[in-house]
N, C-alpha and C. Protein backbone atom coordinates (compact mmCIF):
# COMPACT_ATOMS: atom_id res chain seq x y z
N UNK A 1 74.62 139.45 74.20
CA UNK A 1 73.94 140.05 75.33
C UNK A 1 72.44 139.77 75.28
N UNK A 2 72.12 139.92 74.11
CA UNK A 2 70.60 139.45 73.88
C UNK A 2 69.66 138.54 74.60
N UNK A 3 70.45 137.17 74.29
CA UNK A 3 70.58 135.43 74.36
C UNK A 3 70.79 135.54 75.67
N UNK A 4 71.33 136.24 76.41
CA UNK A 4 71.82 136.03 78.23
C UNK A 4 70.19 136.62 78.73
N UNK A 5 69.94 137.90 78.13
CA UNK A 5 68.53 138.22 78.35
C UNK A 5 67.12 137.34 78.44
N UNK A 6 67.18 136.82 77.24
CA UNK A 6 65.92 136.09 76.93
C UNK A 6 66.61 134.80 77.49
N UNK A 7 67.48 134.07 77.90
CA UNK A 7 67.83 132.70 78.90
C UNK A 7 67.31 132.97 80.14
N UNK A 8 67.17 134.02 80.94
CA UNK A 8 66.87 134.71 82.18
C UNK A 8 65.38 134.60 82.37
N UNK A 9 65.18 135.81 81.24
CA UNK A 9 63.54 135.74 80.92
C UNK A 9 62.97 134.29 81.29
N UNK A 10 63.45 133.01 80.26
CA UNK A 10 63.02 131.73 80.49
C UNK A 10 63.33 130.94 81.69
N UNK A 11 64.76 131.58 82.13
CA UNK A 11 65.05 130.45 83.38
C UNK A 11 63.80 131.46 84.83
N UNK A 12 62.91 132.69 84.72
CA UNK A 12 62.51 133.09 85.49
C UNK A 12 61.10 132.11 85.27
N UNK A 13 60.29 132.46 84.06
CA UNK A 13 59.57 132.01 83.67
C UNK A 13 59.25 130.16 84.69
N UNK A 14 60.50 129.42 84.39
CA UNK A 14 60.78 128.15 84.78
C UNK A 14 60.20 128.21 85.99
N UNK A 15 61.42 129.11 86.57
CA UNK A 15 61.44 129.27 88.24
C UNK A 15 60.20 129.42 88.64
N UNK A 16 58.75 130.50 88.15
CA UNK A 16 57.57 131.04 88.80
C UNK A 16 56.56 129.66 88.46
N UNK A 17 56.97 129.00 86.89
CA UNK A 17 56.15 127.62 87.11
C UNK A 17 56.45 126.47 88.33
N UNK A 18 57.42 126.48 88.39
CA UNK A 18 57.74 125.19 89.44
C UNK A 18 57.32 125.82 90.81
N UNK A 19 57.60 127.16 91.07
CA UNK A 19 56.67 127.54 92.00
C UNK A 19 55.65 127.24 92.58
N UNK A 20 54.68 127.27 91.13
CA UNK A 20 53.08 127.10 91.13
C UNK A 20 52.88 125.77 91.01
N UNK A 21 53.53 125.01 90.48
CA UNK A 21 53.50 123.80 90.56
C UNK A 21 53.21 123.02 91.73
N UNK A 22 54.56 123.53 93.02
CA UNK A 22 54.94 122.70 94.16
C UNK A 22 53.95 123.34 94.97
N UNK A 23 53.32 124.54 94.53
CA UNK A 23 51.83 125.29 95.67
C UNK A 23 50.71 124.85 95.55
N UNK A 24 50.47 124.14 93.98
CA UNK A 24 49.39 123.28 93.71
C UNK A 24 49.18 121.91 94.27
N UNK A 25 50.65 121.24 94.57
CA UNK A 25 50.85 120.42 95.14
C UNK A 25 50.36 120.21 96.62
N UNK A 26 50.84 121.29 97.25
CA UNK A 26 50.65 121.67 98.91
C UNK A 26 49.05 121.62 99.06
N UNK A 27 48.37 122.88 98.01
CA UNK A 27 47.07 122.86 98.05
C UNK A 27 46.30 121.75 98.01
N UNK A 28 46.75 120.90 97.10
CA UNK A 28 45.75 119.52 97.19
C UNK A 28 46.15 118.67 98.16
N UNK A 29 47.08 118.50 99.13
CA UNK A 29 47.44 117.73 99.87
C UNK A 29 46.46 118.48 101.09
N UNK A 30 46.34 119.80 101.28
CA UNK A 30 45.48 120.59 102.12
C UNK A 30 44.20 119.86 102.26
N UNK A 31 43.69 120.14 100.80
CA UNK A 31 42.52 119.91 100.84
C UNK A 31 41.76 118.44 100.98
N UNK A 32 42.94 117.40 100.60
CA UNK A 32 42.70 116.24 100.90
C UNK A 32 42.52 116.00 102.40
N UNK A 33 43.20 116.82 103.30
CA UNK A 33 43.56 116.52 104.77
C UNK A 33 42.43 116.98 105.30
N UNK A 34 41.44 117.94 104.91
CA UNK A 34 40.12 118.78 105.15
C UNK A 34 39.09 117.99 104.98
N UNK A 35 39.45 116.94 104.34
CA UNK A 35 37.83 116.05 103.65
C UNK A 35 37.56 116.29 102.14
N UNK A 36 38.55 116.52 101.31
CA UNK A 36 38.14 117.43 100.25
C UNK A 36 38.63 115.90 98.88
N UNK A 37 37.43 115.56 98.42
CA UNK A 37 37.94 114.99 97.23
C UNK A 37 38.41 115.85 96.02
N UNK A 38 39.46 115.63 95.01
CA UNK A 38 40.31 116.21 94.44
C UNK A 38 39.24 115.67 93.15
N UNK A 39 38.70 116.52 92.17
CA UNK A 39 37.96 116.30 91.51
C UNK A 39 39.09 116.36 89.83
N UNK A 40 39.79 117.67 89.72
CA UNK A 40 40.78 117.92 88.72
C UNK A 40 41.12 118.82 89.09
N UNK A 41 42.65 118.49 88.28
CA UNK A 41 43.69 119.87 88.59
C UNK A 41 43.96 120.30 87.41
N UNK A 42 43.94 121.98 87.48
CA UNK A 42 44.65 122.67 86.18
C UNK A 42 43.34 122.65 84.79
N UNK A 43 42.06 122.35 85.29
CA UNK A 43 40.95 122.21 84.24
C UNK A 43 40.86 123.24 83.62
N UNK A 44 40.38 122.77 82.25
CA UNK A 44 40.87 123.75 81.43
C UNK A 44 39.33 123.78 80.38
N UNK A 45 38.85 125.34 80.36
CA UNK A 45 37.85 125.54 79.33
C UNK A 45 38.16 127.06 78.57
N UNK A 46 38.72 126.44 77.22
CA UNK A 46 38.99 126.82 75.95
C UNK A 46 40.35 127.56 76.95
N UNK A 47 40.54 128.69 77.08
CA UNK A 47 41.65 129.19 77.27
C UNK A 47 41.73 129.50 78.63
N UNK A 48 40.24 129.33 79.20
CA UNK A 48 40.32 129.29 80.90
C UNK A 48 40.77 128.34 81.73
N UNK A 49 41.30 128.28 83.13
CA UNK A 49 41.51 127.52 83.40
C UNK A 49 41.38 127.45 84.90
N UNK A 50 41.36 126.50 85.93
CA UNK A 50 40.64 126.73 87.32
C UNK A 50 41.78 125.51 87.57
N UNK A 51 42.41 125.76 88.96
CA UNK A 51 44.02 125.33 89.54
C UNK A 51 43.29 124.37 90.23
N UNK A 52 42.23 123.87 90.93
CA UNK A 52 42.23 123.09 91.49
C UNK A 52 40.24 123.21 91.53
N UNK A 53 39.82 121.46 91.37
CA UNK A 53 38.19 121.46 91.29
C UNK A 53 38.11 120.71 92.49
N UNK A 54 37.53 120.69 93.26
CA UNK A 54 37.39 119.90 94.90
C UNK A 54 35.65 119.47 94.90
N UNK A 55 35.59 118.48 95.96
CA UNK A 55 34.27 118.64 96.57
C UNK A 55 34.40 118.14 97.95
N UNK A 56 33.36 118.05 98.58
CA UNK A 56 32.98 117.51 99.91
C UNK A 56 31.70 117.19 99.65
N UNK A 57 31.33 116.87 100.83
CA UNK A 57 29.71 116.32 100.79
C UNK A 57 28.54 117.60 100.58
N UNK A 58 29.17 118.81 101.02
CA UNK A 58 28.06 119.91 100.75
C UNK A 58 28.54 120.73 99.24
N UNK A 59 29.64 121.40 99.14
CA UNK A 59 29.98 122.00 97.81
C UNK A 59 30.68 121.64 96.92
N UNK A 60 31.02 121.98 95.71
CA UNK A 60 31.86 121.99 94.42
C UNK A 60 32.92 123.08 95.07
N UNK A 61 34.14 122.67 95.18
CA UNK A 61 34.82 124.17 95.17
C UNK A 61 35.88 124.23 93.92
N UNK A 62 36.24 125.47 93.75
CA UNK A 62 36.71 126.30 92.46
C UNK A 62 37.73 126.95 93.15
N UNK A 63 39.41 126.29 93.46
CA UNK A 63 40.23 127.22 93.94
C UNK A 63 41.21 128.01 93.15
N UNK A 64 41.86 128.75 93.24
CA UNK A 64 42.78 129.42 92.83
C UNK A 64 43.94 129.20 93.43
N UNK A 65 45.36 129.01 93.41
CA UNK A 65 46.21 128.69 94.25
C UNK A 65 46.88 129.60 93.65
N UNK A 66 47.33 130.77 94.78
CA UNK A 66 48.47 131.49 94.33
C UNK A 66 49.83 131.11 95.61
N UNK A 67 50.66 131.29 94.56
CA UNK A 67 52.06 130.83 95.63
C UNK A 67 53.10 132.13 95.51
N UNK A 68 54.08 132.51 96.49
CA UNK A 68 55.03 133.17 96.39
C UNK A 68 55.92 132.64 97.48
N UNK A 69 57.12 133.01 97.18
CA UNK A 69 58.29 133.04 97.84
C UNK A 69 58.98 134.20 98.58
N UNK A 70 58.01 135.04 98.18
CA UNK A 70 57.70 136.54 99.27
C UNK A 70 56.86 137.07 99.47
N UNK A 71 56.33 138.06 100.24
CA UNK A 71 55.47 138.67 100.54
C UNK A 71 55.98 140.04 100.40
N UNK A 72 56.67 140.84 100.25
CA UNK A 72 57.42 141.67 100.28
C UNK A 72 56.71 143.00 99.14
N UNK A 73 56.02 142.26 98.33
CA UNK A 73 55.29 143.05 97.23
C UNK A 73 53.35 142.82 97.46
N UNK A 74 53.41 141.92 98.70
CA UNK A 74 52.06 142.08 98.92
C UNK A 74 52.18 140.39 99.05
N UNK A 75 50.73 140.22 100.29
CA UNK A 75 50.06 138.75 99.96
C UNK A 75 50.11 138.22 98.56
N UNK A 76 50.24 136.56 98.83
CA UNK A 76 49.76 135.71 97.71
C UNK A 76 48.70 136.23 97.27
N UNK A 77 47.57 136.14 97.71
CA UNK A 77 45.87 136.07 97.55
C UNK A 77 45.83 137.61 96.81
N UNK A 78 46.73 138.70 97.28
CA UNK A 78 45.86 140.10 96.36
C UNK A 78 46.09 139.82 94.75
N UNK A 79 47.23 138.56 94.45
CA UNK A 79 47.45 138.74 93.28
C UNK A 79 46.41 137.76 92.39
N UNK A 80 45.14 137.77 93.01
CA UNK A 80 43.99 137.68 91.90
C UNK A 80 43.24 138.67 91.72
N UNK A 81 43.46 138.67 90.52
CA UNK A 81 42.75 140.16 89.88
C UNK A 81 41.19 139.88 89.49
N UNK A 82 40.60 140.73 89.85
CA UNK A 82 38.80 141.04 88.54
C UNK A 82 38.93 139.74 87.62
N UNK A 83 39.47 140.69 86.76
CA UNK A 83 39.37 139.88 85.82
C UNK A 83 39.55 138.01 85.59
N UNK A 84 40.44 137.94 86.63
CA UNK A 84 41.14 136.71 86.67
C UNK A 84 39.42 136.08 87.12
N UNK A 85 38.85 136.31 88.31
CA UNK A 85 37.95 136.08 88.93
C UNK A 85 36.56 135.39 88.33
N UNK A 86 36.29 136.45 87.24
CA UNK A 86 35.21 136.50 86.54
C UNK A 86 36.09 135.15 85.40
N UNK A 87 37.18 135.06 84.97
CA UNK A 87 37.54 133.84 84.01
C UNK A 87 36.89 132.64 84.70
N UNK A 88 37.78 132.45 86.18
CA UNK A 88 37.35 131.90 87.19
C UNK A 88 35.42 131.32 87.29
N UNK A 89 35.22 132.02 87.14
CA UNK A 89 33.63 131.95 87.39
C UNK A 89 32.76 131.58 85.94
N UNK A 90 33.32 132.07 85.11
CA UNK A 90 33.28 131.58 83.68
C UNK A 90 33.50 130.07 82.95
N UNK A 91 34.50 129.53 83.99
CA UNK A 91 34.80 128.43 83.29
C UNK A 91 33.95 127.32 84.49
N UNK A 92 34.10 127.63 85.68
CA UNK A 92 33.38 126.94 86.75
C UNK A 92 32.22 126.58 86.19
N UNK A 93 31.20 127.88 85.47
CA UNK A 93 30.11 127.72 84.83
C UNK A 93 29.81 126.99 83.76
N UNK A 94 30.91 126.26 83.31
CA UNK A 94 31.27 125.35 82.07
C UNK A 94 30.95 124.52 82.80
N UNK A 95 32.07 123.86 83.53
CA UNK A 95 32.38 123.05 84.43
C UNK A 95 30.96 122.30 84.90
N UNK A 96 30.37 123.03 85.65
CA UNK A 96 29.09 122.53 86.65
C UNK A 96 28.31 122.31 85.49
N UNK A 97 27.84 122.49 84.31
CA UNK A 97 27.09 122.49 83.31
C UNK A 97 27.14 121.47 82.41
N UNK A 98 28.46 120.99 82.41
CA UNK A 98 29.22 120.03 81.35
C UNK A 98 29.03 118.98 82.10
N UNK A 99 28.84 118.93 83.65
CA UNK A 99 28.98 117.58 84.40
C UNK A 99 27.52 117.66 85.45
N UNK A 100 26.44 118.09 84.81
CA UNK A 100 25.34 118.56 85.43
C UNK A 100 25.34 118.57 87.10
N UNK A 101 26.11 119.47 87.73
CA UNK A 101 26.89 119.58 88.82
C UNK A 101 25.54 120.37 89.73
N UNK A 102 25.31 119.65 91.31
CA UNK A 102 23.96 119.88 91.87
C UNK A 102 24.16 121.01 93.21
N UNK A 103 25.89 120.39 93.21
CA UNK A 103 26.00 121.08 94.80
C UNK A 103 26.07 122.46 94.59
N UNK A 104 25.89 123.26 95.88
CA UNK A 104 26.00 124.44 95.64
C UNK A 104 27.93 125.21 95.98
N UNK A 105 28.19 125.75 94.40
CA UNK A 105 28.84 126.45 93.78
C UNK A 105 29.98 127.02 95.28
N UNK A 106 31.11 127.24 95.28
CA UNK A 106 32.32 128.05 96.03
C UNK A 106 33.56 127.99 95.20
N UNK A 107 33.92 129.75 95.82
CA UNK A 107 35.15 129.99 95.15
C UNK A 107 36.33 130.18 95.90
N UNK A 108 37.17 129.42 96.53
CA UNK A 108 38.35 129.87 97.07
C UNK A 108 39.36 130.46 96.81
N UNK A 109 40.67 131.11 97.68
CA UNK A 109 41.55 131.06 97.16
C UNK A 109 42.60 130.43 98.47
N UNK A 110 43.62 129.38 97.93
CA UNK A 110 44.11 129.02 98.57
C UNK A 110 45.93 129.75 98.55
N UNK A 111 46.27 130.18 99.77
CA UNK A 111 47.54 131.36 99.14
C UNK A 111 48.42 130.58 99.49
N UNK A 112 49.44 130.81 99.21
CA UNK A 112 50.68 129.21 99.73
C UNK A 112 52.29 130.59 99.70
N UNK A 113 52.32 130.98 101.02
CA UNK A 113 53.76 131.50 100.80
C UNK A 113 55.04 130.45 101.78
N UNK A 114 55.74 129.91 100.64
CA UNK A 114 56.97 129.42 100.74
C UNK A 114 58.20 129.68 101.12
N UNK A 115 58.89 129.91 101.76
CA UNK A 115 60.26 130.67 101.99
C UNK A 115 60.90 129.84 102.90
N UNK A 116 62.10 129.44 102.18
CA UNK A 116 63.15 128.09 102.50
C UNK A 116 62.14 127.19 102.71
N UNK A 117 62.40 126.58 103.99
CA UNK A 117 61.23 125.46 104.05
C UNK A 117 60.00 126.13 104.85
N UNK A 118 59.72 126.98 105.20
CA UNK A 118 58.80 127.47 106.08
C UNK A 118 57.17 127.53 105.02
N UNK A 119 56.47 126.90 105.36
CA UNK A 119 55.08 126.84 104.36
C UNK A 119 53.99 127.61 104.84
N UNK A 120 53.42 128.84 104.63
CA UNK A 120 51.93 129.15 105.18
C UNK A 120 51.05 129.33 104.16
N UNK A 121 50.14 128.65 104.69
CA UNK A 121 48.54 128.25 103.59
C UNK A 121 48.16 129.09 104.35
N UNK A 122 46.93 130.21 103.48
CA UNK A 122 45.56 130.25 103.81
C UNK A 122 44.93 130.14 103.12
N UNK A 123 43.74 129.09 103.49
CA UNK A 123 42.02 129.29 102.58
C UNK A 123 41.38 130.08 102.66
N UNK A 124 41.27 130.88 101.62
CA UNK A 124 40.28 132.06 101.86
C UNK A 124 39.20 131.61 101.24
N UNK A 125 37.98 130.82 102.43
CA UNK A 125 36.45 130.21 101.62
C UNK A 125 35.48 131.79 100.99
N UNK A 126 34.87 131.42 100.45
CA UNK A 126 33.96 132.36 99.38
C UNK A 126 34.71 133.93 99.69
N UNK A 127 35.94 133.51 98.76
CA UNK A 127 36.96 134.34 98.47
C UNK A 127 36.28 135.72 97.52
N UNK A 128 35.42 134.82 96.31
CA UNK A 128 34.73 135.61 95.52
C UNK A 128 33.60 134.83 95.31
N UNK A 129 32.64 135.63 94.34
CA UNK A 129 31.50 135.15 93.89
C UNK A 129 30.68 135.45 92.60
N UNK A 130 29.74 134.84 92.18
CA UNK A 130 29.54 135.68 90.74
C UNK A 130 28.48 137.07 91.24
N UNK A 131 28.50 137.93 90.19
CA UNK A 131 27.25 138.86 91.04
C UNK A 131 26.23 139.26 89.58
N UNK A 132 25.65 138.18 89.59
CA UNK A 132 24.19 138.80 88.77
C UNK A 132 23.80 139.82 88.66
């Protein structure tokens, strides 16, 4: 009974990555269609990490891509937390620093709810921000 438990656990686990996977996917195809060069995906500083790095001719953007397959427990987008935010803004600050980065700074979140084939994006532009 155990082993049926923790197979579940992992086959859920699976299921919520490939999720995020195929929303990361959508998102950069978005943002490509917007004017948006795809700078890196999934960047990673020390244990932080930022889902998608973009630019255009005026900003750096810093998105978040949350995906679901329901809404039923709330929007994609409420499920970034504080904390998540400030990681978010933490590692961006790596980011722009490490690659002496000029444009001025944005944080999106791009929400991706999926259900069968039906797809709705929203960009939520300066979703968040840092606050000195």
């Amino acid at each position: 009974m155990h082993k049926e438990k923790e197979y579940e656990k992992n086959m859920s686990i699976t299921q919520q990555q490939e999720t995020g996977n195929k929303g990361e996917k959508i998102a950069k195809n978005y943002l490509i269609q917007k004017g948006f060069c795809i700078l890196e995906s999934n960047w990673r500083y020390g244990h932080l990490e930022i889902d998608i790095i973009a630019q255009n001719q005026t900003f750096i953007v810093f998105c978040e891509v949350k995906t679901r397959s329901s809404n039923t427990i709330g929007e994609p987008e409420e499920f970034v937390s504080r904390q998540q935010q400030r990681n978010i803004i933490r590692a961006a600050n790596a980011y722009i620093n490490k690659n002496s980065i000029k444009k001025e700074a944005r944080f999106d979140i791009i929400s991706i709810l999926k259900v069968n084939q039906k797809v709705d994006i929203k960009h939520l532009e300066y979703a968040f921000s840092p606050h000195w």
